[in-house]
N, C-alpha and C. Protein backbone atom coordinates (compact mmCIF):
# COMPACT_ATOMS: atom_id res chain seq x y z
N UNK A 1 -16.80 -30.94 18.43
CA UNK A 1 -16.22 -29.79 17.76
C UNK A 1 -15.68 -28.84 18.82
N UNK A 2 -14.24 -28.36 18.71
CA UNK A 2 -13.96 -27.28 19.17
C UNK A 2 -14.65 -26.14 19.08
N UNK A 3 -14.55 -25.60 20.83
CA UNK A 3 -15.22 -24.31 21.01
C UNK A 3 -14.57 -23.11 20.63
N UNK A 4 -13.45 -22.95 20.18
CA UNK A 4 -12.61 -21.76 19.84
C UNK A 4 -12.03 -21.92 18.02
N UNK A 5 -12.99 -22.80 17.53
CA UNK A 5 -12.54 -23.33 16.14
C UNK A 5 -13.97 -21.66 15.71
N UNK A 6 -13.46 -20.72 14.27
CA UNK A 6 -13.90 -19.86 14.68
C UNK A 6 -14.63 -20.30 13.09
N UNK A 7 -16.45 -20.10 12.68
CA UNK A 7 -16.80 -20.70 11.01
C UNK A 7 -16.76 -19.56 10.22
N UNK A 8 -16.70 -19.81 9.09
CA UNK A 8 -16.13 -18.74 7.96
C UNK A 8 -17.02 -17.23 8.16
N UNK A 9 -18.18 -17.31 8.51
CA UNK A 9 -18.86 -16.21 9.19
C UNK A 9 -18.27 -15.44 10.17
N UNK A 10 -17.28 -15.96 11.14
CA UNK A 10 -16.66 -15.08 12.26
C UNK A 10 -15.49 -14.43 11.60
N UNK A 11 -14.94 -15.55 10.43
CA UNK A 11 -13.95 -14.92 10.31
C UNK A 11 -13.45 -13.80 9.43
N UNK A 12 -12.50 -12.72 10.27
CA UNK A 12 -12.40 -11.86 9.38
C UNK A 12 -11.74 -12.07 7.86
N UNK A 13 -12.51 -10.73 6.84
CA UNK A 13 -11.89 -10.90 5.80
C UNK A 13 -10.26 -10.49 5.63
N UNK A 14 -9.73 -9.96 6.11
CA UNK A 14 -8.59 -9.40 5.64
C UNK A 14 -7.71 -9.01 7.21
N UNK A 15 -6.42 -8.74 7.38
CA UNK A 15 -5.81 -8.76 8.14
C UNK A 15 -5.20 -10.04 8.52
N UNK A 16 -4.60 -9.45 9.69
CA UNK A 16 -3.55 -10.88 10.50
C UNK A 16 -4.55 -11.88 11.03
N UNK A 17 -5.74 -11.88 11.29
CA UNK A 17 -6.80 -12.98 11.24
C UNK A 17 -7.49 -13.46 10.31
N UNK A 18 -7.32 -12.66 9.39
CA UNK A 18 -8.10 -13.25 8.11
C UNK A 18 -7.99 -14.49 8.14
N UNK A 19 -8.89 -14.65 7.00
CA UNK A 19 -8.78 -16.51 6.61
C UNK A 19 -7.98 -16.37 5.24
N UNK A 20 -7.21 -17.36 5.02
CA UNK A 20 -6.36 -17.13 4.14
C UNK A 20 -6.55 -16.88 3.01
N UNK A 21 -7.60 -16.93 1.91
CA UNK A 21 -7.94 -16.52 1.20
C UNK A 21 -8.08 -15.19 0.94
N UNK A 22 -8.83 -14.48 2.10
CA UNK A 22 -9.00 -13.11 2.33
C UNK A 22 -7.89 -12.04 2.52
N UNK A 23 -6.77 -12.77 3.20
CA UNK A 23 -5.27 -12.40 3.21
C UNK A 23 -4.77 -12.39 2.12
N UNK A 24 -4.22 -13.32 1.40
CA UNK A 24 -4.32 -13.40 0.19
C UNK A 24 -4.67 -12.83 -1.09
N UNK A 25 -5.87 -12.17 -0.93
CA UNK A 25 -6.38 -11.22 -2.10
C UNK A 25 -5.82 -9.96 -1.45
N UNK A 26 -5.84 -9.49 -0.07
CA UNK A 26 -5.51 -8.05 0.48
C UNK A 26 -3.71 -8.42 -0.06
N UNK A 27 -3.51 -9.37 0.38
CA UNK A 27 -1.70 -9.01 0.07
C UNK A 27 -0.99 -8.50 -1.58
N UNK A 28 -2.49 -9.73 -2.53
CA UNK A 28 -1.83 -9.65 -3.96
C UNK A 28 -2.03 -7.78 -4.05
N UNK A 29 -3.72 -7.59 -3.57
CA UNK A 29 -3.57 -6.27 -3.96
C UNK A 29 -2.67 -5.46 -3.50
N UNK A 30 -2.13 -5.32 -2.25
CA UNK A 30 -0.89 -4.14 -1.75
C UNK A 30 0.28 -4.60 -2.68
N UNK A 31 0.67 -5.81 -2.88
CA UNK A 31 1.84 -5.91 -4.09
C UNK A 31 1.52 -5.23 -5.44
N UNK A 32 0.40 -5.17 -5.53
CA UNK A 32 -0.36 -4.72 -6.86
C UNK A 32 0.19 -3.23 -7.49
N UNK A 33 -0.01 -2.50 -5.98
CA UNK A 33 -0.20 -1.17 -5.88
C UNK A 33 1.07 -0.84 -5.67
N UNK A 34 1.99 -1.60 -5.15
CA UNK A 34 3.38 -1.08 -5.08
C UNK A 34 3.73 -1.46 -6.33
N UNK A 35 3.60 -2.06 -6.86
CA UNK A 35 4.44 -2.69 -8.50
C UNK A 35 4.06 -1.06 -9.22
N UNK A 36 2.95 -0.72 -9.12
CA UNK A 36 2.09 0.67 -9.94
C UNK A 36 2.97 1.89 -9.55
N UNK A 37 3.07 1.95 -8.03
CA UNK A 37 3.70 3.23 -7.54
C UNK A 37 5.26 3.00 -7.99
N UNK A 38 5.65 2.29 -7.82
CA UNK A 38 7.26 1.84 -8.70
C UNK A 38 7.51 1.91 -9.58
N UNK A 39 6.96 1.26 -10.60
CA UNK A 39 6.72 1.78 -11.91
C UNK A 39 6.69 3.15 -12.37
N UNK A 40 5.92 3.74 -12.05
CA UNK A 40 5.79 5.66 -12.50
C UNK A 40 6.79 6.36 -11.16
N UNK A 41 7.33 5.35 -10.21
CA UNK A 41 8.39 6.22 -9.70
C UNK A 41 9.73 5.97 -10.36
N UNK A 42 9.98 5.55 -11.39
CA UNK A 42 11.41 5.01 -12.06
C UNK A 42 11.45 6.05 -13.08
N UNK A 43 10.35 6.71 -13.31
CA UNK A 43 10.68 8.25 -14.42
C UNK A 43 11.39 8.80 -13.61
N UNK A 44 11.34 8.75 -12.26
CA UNK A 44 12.12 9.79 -11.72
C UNK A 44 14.00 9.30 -10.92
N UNK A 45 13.32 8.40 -10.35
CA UNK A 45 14.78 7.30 -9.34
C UNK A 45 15.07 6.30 -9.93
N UNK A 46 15.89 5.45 -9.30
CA UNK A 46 16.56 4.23 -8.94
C UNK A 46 15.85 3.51 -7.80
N UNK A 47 15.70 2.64 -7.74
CA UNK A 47 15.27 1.57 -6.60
C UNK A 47 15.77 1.93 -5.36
N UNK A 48 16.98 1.82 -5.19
CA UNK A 48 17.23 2.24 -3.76
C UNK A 48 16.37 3.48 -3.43
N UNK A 49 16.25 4.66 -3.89
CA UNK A 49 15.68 6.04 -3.68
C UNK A 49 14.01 5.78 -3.63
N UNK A 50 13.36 4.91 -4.37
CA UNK A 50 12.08 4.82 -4.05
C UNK A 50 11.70 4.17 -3.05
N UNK A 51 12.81 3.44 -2.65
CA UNK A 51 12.41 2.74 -1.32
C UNK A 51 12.47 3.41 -0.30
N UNK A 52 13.38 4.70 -0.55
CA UNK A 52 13.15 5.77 0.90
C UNK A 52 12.17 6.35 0.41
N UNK A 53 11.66 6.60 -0.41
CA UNK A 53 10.60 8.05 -0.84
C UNK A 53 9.09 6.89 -0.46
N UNK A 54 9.13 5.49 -0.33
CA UNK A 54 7.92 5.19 0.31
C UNK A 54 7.66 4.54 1.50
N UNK A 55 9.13 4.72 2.11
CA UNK A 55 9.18 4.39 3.59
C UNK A 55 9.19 5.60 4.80
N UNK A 56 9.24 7.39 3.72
CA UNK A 56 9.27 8.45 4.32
C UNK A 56 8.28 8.91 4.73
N UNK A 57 8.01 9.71 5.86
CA UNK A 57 6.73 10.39 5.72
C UNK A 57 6.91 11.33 4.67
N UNK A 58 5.14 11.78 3.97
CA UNK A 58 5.40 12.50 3.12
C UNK A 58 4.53 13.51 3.18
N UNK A 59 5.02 15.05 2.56
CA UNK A 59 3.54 15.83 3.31
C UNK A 59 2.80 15.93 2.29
N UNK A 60 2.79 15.73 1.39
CA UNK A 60 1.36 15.31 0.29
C UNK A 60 0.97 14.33 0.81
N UNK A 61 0.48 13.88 1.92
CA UNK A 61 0.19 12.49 2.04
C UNK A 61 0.12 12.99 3.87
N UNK A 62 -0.05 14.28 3.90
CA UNK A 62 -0.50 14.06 5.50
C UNK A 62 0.90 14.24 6.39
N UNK A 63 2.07 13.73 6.44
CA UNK A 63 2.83 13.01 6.71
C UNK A 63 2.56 11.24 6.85
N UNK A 64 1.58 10.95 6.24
CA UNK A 64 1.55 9.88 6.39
C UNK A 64 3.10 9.05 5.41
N UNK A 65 3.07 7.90 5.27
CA UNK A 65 4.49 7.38 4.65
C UNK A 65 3.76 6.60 3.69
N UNK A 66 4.03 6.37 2.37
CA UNK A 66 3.40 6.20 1.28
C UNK A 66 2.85 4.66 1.35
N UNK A 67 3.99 3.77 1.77
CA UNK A 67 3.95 2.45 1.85
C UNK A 67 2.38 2.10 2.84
N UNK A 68 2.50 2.79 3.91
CA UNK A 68 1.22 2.52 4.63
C UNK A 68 0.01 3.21 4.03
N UNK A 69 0.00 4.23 3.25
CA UNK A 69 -0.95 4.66 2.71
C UNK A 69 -1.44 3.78 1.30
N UNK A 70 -0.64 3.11 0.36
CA UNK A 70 -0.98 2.09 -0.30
C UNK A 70 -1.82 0.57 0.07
N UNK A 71 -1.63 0.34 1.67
CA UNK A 71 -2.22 -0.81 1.97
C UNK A 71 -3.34 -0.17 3.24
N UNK A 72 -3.78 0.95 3.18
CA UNK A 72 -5.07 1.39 4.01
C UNK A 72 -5.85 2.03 2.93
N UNK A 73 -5.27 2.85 1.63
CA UNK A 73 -6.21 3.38 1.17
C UNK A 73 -6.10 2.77 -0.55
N UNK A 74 -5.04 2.60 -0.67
CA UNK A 74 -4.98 1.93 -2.59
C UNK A 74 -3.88 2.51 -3.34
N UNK A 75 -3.84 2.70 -4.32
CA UNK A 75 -2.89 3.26 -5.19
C UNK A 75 -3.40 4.95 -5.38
N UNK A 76 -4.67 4.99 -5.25
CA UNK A 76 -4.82 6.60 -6.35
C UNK A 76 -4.41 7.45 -5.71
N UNK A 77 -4.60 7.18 -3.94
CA UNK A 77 -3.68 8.92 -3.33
C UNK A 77 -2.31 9.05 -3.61
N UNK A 78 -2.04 7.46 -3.66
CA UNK A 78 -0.41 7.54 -3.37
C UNK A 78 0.10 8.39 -5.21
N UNK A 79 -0.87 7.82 -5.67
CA UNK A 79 -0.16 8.16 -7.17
C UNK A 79 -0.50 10.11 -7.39
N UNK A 80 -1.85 10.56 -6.75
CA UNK A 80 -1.57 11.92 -6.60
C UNK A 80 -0.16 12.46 -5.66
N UNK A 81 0.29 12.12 -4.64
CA UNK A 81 2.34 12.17 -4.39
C UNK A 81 3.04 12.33 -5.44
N UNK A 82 2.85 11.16 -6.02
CA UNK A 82 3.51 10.53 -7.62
C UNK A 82 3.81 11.90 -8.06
N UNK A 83 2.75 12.17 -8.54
CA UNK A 83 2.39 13.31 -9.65
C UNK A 83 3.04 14.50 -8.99
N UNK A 84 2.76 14.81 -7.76
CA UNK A 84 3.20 15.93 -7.59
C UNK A 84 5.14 15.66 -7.50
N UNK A 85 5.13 14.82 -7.28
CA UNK A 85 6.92 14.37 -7.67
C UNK A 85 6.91 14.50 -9.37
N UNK A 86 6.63 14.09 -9.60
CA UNK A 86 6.63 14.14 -11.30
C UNK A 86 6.89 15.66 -12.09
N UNK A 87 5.78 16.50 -11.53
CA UNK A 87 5.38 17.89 -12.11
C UNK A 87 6.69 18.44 -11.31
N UNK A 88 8.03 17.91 -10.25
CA UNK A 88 8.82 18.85 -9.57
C UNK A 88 8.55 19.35 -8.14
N UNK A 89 7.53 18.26 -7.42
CA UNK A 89 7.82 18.44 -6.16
C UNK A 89 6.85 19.42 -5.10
N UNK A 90 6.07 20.05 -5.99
CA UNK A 90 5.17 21.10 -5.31
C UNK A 90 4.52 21.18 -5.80
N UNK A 91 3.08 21.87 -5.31
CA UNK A 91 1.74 21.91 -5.36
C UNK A 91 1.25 22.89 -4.96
């Protein structure tokens, strides 16, 4: 047996090492969460425009940029943004 062959115990769940399974469930979920944030962003845009509004930094969100905040933390912060886009932008 290879010494650098790594057993399902070493390996990580999720990320660019994951084992594919574990990748796999992290990826369906970030598609998950963008299908959600897209969805309740079409009351407001067009596709092209949500794709800048979650590739921007945003300051409800830290300056963080929405897209990365959907695949570190989930859908619910990103969808408090949402909302404050929704209600007109301020808070």
């Amino acid at each position: 047996m290879s010494g650098d062959r790594k057993t399902s115990a070493e390996s990580p769940a999720f990320g660019d090492d994951a084992a594919p399974p574990g990748r796999e469930i992290g990826e369906q979920s970030v598609a998950r969460d963008i299908a959600t944030a897209r969805a309740r962003l079409r009351e407001l845009w067009t596709d092209p425009v949500i794709d800048v509004w979650l590739t921007s930094p945003n300051a409800h969100l830290s300056g963080a940029r929405p897209i990365d905040v959907l695949g570190l933390n989930g859908v619910e912060t990103v969808m408090g943004a949402i909302d404050v886009e929704v209600a007109g932008g301020s808070a």
